[in-house]
Protein backbone atom coordinates (compact mmCIF):
# COMPACT_ATOMS: atom_id res chain seq x y z
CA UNK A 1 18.24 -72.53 -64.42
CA UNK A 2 15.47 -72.14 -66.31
CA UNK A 3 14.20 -68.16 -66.92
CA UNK A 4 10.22 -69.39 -65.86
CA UNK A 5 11.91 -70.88 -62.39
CA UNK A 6 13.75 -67.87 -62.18
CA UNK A 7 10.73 -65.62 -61.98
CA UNK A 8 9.06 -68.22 -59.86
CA UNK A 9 12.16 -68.07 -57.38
CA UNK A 10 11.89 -64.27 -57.57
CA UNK A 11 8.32 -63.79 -57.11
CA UNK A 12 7.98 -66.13 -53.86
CA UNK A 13 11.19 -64.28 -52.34
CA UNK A 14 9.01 -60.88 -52.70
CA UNK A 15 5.96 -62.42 -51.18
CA UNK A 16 8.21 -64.10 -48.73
CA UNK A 17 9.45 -60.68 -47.88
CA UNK A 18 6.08 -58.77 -48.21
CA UNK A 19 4.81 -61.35 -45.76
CA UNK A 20 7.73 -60.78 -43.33
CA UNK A 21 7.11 -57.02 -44.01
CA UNK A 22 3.24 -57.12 -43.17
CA UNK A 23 3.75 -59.49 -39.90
CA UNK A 24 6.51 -57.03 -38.15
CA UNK A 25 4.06 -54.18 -39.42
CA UNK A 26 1.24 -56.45 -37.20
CA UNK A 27 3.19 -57.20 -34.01
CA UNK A 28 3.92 -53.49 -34.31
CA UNK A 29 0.71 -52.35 -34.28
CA UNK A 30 -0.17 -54.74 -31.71
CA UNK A 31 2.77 -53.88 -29.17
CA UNK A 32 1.38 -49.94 -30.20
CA UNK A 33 -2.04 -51.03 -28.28
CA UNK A 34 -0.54 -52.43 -25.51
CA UNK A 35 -1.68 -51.29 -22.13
CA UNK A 36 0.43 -49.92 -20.41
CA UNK A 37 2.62 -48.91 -23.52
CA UNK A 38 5.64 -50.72 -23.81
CA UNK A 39 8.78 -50.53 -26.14
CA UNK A 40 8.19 -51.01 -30.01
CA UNK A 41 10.78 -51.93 -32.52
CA UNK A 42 10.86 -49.77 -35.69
CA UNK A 43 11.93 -50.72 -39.00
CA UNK A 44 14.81 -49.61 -40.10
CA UNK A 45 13.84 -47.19 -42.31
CA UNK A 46 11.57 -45.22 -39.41
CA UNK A 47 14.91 -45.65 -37.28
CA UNK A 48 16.46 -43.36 -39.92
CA UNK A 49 14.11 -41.30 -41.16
CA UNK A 50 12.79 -40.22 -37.25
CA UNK A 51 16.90 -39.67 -36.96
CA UNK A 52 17.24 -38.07 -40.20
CA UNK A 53 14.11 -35.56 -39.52
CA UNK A 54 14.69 -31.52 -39.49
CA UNK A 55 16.49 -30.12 -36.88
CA UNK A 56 17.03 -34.18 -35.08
CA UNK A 57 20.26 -32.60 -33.72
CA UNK A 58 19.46 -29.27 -33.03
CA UNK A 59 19.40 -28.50 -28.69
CA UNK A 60 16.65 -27.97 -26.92
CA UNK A 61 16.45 -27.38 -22.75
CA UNK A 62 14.62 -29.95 -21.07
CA UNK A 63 15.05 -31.01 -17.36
CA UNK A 64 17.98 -28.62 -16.86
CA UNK A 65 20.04 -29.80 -19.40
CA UNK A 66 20.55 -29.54 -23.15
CA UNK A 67 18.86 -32.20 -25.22
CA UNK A 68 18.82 -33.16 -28.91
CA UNK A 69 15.11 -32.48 -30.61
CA UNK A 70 15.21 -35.90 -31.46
CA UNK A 71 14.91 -37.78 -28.22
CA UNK A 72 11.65 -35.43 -27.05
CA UNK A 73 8.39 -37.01 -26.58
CA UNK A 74 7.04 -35.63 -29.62
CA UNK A 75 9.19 -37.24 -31.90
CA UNK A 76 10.49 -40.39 -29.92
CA UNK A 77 6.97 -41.76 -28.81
CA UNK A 78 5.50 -41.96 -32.47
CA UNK A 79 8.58 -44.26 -33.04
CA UNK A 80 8.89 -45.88 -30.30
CA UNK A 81 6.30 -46.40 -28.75
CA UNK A 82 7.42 -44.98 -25.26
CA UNK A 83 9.22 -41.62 -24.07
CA UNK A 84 12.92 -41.87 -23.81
CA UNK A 85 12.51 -41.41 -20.04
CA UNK A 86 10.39 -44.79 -19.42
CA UNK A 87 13.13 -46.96 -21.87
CA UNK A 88 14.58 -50.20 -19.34
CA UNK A 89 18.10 -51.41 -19.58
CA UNK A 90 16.29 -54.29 -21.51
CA UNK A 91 14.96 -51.67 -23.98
CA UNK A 92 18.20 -49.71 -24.57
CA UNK A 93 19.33 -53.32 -25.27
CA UNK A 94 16.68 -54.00 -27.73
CA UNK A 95 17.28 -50.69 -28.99
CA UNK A 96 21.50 -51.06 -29.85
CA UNK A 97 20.49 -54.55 -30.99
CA UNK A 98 17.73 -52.70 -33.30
CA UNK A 99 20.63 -50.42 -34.73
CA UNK A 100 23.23 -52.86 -35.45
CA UNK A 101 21.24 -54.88 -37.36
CA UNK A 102 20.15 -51.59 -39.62
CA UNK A 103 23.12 -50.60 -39.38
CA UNK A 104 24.41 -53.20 -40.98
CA UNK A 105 21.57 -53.73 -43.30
CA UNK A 106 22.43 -49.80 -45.03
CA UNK A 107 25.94 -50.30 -45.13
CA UNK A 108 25.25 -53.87 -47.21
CA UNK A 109 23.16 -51.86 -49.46
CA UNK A 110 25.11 -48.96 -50.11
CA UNK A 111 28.07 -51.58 -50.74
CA UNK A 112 25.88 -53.27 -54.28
CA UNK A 113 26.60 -51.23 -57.31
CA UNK A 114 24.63 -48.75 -58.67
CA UNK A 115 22.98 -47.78 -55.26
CA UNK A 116 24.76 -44.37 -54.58
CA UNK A 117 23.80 -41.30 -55.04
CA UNK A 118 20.17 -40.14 -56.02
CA UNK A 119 19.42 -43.87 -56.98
CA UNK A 120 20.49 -45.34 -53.59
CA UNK A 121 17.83 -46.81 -51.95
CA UNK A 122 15.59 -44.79 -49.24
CA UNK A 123 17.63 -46.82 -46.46
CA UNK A 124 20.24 -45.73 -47.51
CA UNK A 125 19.18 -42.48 -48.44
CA UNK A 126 18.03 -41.78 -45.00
CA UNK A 127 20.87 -43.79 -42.82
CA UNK A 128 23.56 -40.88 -44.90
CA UNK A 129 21.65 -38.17 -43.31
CA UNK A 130 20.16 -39.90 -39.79
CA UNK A 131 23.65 -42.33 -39.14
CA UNK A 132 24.78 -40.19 -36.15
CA UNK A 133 22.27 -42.03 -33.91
CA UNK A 134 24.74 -44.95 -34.93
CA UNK A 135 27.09 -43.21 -31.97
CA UNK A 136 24.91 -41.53 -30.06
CA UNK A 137 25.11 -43.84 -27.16
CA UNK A 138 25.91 -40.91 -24.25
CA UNK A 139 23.36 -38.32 -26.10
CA UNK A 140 21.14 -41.13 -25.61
CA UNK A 141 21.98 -41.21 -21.77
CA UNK A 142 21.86 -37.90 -21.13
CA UNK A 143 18.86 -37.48 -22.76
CA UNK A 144 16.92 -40.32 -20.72
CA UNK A 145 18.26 -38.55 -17.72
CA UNK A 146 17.03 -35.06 -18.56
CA UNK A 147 13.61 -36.29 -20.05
CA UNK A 148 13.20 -38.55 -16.73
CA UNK A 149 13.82 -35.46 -14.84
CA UNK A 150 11.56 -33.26 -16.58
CA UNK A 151 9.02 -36.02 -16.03
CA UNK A 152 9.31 -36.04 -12.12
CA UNK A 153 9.24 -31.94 -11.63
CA UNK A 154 6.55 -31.89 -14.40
CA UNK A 155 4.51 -34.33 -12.28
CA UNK A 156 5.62 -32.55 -8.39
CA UNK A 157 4.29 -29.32 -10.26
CA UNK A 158 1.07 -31.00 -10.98
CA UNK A 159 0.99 -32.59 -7.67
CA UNK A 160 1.84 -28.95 -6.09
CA UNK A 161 -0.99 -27.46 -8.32
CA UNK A 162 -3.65 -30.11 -7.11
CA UNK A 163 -2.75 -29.30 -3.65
CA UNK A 164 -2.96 -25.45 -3.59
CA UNK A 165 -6.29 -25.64 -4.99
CA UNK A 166 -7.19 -27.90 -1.87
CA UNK A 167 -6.12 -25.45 0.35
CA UNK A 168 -9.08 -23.68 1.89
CA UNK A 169 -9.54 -19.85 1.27
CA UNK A 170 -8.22 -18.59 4.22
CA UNK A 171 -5.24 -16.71 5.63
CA UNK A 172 -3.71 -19.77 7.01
CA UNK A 173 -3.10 -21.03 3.51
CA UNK A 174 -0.68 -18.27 2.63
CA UNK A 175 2.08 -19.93 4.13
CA UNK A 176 1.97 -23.69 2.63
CA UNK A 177 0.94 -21.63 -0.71
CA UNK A 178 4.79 -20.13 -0.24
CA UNK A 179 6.48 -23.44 0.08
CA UNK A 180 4.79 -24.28 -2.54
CA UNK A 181 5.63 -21.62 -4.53
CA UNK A 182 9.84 -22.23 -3.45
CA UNK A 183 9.35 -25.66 -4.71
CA UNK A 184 12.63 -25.52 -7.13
CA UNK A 185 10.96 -28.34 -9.59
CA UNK A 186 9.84 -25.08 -11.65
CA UNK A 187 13.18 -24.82 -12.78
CA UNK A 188 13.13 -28.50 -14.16
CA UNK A 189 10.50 -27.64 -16.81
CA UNK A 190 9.08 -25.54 -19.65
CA UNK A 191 7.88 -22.22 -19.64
CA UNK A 192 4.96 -23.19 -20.61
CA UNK A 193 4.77 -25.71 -17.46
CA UNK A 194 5.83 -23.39 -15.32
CA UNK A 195 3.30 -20.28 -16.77
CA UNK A 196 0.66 -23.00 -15.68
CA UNK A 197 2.04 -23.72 -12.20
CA UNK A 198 1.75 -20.15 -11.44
CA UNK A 199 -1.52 -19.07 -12.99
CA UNK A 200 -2.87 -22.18 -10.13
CA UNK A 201 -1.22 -20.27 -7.42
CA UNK A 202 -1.86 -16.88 -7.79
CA UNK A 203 -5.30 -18.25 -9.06
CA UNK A 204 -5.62 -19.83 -5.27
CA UNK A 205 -3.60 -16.58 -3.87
CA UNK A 206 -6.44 -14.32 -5.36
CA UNK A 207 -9.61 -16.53 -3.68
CA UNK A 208 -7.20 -16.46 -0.24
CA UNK A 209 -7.34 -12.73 -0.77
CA UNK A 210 -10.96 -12.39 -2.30
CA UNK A 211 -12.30 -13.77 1.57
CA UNK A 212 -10.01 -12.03 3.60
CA UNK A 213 -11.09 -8.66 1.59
CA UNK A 214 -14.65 -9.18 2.52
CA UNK A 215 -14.00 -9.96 5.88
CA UNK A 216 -11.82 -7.01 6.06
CA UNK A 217 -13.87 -4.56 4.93
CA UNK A 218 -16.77 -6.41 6.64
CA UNK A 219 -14.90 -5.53 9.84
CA UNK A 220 -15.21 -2.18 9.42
CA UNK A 221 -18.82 -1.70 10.38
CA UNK A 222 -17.79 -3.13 14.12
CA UNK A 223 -15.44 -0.98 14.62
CA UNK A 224 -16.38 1.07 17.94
CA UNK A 225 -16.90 4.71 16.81
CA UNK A 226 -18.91 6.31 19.39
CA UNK A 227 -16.80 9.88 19.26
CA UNK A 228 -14.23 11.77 16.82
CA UNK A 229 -11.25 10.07 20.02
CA UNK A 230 -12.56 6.33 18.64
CA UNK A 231 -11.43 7.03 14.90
CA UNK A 232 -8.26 6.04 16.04
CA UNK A 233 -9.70 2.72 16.30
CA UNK A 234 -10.49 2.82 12.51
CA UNK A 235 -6.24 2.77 11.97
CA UNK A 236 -5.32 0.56 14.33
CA UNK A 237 -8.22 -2.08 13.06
CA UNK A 238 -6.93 -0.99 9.20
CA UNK A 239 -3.12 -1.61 11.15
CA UNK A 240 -3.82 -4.96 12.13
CA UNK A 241 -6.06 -5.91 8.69
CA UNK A 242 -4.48 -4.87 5.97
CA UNK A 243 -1.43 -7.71 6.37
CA UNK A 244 -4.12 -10.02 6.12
CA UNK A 245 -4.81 -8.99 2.44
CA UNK A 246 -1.90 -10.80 0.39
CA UNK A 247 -2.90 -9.66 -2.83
CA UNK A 248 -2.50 -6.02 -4.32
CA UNK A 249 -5.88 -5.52 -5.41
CA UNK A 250 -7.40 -6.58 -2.46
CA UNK A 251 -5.39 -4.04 -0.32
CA UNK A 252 -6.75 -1.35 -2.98
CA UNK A 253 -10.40 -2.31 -2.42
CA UNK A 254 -9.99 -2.20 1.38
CA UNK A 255 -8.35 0.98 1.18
CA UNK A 256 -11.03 2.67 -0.87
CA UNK A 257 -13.65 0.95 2.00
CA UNK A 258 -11.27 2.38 4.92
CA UNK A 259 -11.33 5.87 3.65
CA UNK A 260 -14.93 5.65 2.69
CA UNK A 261 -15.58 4.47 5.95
CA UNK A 262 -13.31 7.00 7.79
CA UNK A 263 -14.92 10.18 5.68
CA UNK A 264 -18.14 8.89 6.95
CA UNK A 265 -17.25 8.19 10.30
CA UNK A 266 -16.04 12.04 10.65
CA UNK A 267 -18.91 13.86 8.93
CA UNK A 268 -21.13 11.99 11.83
CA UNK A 269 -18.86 12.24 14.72
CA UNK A 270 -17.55 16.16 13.89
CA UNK A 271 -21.73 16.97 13.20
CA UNK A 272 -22.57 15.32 16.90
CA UNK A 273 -19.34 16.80 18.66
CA UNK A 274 -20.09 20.13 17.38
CA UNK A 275 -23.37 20.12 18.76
CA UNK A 276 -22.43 18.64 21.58
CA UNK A 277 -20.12 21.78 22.35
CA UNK A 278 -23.50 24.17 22.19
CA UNK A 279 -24.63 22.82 25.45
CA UNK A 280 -21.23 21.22 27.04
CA UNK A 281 -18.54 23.87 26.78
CA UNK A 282 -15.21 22.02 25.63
CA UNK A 283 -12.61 21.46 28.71
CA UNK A 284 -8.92 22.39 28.43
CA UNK A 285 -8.09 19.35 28.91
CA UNK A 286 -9.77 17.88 25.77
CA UNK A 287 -8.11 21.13 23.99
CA UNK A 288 -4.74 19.95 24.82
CA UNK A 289 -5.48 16.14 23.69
CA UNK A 290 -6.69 17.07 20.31
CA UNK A 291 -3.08 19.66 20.19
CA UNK A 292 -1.10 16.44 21.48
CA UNK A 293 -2.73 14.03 18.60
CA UNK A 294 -2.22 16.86 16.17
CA UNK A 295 2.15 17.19 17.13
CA UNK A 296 1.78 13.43 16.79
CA UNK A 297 0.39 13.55 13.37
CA UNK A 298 2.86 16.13 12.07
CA UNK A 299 5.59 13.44 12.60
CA UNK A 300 3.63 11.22 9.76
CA UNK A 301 6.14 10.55 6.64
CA UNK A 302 5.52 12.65 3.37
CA UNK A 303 3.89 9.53 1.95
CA UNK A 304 1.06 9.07 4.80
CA UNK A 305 0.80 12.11 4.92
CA UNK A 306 -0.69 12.46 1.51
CA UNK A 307 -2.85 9.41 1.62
CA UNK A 308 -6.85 10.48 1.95
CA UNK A 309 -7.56 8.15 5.34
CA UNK A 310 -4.58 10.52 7.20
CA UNK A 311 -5.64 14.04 5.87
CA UNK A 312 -9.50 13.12 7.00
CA UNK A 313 -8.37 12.26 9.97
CA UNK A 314 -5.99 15.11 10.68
CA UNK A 315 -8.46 17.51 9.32
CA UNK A 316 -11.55 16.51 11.63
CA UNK A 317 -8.76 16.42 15.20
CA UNK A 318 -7.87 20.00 13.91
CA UNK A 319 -11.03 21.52 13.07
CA UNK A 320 -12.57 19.75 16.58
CA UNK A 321 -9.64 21.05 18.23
CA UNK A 322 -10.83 24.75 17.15
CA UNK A 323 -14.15 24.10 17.78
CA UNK A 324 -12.97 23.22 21.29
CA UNK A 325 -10.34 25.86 21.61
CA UNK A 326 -13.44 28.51 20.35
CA UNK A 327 -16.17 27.40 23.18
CA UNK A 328 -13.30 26.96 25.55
CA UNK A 329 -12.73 30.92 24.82
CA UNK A 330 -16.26 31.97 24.93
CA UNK A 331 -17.30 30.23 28.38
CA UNK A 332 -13.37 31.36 29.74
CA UNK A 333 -13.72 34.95 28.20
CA UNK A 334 -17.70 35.39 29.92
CA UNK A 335 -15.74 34.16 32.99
CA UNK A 336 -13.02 36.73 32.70
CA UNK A 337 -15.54 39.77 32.10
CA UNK A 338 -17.52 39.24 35.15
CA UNK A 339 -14.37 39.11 37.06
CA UNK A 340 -13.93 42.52 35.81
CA UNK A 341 -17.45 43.66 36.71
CA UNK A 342 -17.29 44.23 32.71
CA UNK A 343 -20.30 42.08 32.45
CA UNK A 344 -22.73 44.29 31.27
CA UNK A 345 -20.94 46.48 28.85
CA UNK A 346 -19.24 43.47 27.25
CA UNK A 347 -21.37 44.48 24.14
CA UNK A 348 -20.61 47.81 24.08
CA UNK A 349 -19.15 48.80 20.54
CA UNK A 350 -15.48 49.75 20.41
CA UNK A 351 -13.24 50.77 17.69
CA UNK A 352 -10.37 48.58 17.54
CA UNK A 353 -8.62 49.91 14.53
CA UNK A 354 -6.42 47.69 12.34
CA UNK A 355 -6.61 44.87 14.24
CA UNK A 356 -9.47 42.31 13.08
CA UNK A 357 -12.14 43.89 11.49
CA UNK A 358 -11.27 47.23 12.97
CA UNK A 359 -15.07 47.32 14.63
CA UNK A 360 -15.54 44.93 17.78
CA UNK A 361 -16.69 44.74 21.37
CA UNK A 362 -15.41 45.96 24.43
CA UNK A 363 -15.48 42.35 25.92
CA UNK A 364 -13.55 40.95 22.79
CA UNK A 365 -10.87 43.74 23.45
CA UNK A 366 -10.73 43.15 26.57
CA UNK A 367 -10.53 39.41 26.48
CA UNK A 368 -7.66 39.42 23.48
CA UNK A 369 -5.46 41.83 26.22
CA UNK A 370 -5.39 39.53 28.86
CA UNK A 371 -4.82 36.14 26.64
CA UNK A 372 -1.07 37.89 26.16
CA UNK A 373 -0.38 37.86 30.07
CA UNK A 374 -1.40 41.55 30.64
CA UNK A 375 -2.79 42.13 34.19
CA UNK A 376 -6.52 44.18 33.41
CA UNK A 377 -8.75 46.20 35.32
CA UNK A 378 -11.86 47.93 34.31
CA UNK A 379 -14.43 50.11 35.41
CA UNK A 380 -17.48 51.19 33.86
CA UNK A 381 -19.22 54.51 33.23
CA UNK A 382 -21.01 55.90 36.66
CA UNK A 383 -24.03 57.70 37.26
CA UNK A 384 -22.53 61.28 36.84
CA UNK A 385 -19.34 60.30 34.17
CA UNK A 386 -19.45 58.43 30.64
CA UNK A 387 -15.76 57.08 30.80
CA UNK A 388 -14.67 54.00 31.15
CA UNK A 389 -11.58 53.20 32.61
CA UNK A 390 -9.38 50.34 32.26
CA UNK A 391 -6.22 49.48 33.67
CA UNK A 392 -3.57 47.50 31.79
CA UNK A 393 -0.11 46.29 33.08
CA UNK A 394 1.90 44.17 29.89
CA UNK A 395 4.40 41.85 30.97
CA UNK A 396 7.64 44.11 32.66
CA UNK A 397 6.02 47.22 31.75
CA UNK A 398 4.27 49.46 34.21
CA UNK A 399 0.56 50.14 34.24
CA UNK A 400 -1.51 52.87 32.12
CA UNK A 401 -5.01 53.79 32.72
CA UNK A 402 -6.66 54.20 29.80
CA UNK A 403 -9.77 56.49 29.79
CA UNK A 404 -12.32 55.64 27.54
CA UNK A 405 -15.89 57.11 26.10
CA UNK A 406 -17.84 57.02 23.13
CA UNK A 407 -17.18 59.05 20.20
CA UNK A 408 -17.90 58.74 16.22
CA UNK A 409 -15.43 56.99 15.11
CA UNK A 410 -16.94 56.01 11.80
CA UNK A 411 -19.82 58.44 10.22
CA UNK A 412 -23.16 57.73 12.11
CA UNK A 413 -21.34 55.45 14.71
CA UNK A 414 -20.80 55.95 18.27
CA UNK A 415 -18.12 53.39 19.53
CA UNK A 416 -16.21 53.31 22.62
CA UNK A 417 -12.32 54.82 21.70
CA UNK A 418 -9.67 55.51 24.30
CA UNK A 419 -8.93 59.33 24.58
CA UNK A 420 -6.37 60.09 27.57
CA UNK A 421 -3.61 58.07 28.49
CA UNK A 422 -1.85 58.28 32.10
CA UNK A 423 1.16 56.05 32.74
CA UNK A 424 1.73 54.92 36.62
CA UNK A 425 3.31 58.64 37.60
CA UNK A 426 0.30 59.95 36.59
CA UNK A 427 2.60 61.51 33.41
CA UNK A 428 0.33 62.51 30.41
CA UNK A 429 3.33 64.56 28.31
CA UNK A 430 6.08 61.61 28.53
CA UNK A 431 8.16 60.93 25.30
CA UNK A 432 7.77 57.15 25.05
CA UNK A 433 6.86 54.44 22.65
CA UNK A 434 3.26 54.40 24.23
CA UNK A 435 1.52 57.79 23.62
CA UNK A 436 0.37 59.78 26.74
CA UNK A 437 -1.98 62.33 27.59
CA UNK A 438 -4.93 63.07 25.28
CA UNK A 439 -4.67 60.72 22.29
CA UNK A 440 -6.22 60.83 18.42
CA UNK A 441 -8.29 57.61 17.00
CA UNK A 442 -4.73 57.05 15.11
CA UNK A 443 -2.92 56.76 18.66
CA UNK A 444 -5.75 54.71 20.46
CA UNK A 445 -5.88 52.14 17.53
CA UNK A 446 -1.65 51.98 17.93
CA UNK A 447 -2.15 51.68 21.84
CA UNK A 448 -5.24 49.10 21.38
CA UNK A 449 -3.03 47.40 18.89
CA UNK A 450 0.04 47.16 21.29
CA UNK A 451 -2.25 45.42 23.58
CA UNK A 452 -3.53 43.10 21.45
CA UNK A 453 -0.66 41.63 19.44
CA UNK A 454 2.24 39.64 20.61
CA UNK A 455 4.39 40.88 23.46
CA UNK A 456 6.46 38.79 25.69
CA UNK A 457 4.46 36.29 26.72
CA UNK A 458 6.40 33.48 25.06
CA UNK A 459 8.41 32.88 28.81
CA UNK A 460 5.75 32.82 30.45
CA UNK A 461 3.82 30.32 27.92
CA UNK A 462 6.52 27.64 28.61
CA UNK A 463 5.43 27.22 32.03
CA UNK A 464 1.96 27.86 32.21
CA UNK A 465 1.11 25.24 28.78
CA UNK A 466 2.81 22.12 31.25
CA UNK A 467 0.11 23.43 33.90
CA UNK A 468 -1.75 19.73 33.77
CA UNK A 469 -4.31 21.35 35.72
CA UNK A 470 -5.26 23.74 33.48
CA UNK A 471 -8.97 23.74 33.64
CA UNK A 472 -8.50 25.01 37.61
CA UNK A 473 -6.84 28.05 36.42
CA UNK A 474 -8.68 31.47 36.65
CA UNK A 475 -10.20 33.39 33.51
CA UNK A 476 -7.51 35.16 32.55
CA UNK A 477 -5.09 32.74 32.48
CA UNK A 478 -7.12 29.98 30.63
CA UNK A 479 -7.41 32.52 27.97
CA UNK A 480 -3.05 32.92 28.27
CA UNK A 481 -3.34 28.99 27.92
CA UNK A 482 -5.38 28.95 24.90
CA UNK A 483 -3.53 31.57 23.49
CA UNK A 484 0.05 29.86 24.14
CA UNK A 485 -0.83 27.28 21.62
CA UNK A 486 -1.26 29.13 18.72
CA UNK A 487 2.47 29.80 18.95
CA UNK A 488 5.21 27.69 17.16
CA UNK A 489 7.95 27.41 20.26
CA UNK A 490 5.32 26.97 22.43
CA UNK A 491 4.06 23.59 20.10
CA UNK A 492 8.01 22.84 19.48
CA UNK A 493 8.32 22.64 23.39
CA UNK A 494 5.40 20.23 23.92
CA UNK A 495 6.21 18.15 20.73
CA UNK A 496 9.63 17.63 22.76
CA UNK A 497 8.39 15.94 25.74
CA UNK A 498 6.05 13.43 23.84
């Protein structure tokens, strides 16, 4: 042949081939633009080189399963057109039909002479490092299976996201906002997928809790509070309220408002009770609530215990309960000293000694003898005698009279002191734990002592604290009432029965 045909026959074979080369590259890039995207058809050498690429065969987790970096979306959808997960039975058909024909086409070319080793050609180049897609037939399956089932959670997740933020702000939303949160195609995708899923709901959790918040703390301000017995309507509303608060921060914010709101609530209420008590003396009965709410308290855990809402509350029953238990003295101590007839010397100064501040009243002495079930008499000074006398029985003793005048018992003060003691034989010399006869100031403040501190009225407490009458009791024994609860087995026996 001659050499000019020769060249001839060799240059129309390369534009034959370019010409091949440049329409596959344009029904490529036509089948690229297709809408919707369908399969494309590499060449060869993309076959190998996307199969060849870094870490092709390295595992990644997609859909639950293990799948080669190859097959992704990222790097399958460049080259063919489609993800993995979309591929038909006619494209996986296509696609083995695809790699046969390369397949064959690299092994042909690695077969001529001279194209091994750094001057093989890139086919073949790339098919020595990429030909494991040659056999990849069940990586190919299980792929399109994982992909396709990372595509449907992927796409529930999106669906769940769309409809938790269509749920309204309310409440009733927390419970469809749970099943939607159970909804196990979060396990099906990325991290990444499933970071964004969440962020949605707890976005949607947070506006659910932003509304109930302000309602809840709203509420607050129509909460009946007309005296310090309604701030138990302040816990029961916070009782019922707070479960309506799903988030954390929420809770926190109506927390702050319920203790603000509680603090408030008692600086008013104690203020208009206390008053209240200068012109309505307190009743027994309302002495004996507040002591009933207080045992109740004490059976609060360590941990509501020490929360601020609690100790408010606590605080303002227990200081109304003294401010009660203190008028309820006064008005049943006045009562007690006319009784006596002691009326009109209650004021009288006496010298108490070491009990209080060792200077106090004659009516104050006599009321603090009779609170501790000691059975008193008194009489006054007459019109020719400065002694007083008063007559004192303790519980299973027998009586004394105690004669009383007024002496200096501190420089430049005359106070009332007892200075003879008789016991019921009319014995003034008897050995005994009570001094008889004529006393010292250091006796009478031991006798006046005696009287005043605790003696054996405990019994006797037990039975007359379950006295549900108890503002129908006389004087003396309403201060015996009020004095029983100051003691601990005397609260330990009520707490009992509740």
């Amino acid at each position: 042949m001659p050499r000019v045909a020769a060249l001839d026959d060799t240059a129309a074979r390369t534009r034959l081939a370019q010409s091949a080369s440049d329409r596959l590259k344009q029904i490529n890039d036509t089948l690229r633009q297709a809408k919707p995207p369908v399969w494309v058809p590499p060449s060869c050498i993309d076959l190998y080189r996307w199969s060849s690429s870094n870490n092709a065969t390295a595992g990644i987790p997609v859909g639950g399963r293990n799948v080669l970096n190859a097959f992704v979306d990222e790097r399958a959808v460049p080259v063919f057109g489609i993800s993995l997960a979309d591929w038909s039975d006619q494209d996986l058909a296509r696609f083995k039909a695809l790699r046969g024909l390369c397949q064959s086409a690299w092994q042909a070319q690695a077969a001529l002479a001279g194209n091994a080793g750094p001057n093989a050609p890139e086919l073949v180049q790339l098919a020595a490092r990429g030909r494991w897609i040659d056999g990849a037939d069940q990586q190919i399956a299980d792929a399109k299976a994982a992909i396709g089932a990372y595509e449907h959670a992927r796409q529930a997740l999106a669906a769940d996201i769309e409809k938790a933020r269509a749920l309204p702000d309310a409440t009733a939303s927390l419970l469809p906002l749970a099943q939607l949160a159970a909804d196990p195609a979060q396990n099906m995708v990325t991290q990444d997928d499933r970071a964004r899923f969440i962020t949605a709901l707890n976005e949607k959790r947070a506006a659910i809790g932003a509304v109930a918040t302000e309602a809840a703390i709203k509420g607050l301000a129509d909460v009946k509070l007309a005296s310090l017995g309604d701030l138990k309507n302040l816990f029961a509303y916070a009782g019922q309220t707070m479960p309506t608060i799903p988030d954390p921060r929420g809770q926190q914010a109506f927390r702050d408002a319920f203790n603000r709101a509680t603090q408030e609530a008692t600086a008013r209420l104690l203020a208009e009770f206390k008053a209240k008590l200068d012109t309505t003396p307190a009743t027994l009965a309302g002495v004996a609530e507040a002591n009933t709410t207080l045992l109740r308290l004490d059976r609060a855990t360590n941990q509501v215990a020490a929360t601020p809402a609690y100790q408010t509350y606590y605080h303002a029953i227990q200081e109304s309960r003294d401010a009660m238990a203190n008028s309820a003295r006064r008005q049943a101590c006045d009562q007690f000293l006319t009784s006596l007839g002691a009326g009109k010397d209650a004021k009288e100064p006496l010298f108490w000694g070491g009990f209080g501040p060792g200077v106090s009243t004659l009516g104050d002495f006599l009321c603090a003898v009779a609170e501790h079930a000691t059975k008193v008499g008194y009489s006054g000074p007459g019109m020719f005698s400065s002694t007083s006398t008063l007559k004192v029985t303790q519980l299973n003793e027998g009586m004394l009279t105690i004669s009383m005048h007024k002496a200096e018992a501190q420089p430049g003060k005359q106070m009332l002191v007892g200075y003879d003691v008789e016991d019921a034989n009319g014995s003034t010399g008897t050995p005994s734990p009570t001094p008889t006869g004529k006393i010292s100031i250091e006796n009478w403040t031991l006798i006046a002592n005696d009287l005043t501190g605790l003696g054996r009225e405990t019994d006797v407490c037990m039975t007359t604290i379950d006295d549900l009458a108890s503002d129908k009791l006389d004087p003396a024994t309403k201060l015996l009432w009020l004095h029983c609860w100051t003691l601990d087995l005397v609260r330990v026996h009520v707490a009992k029965r509740l």
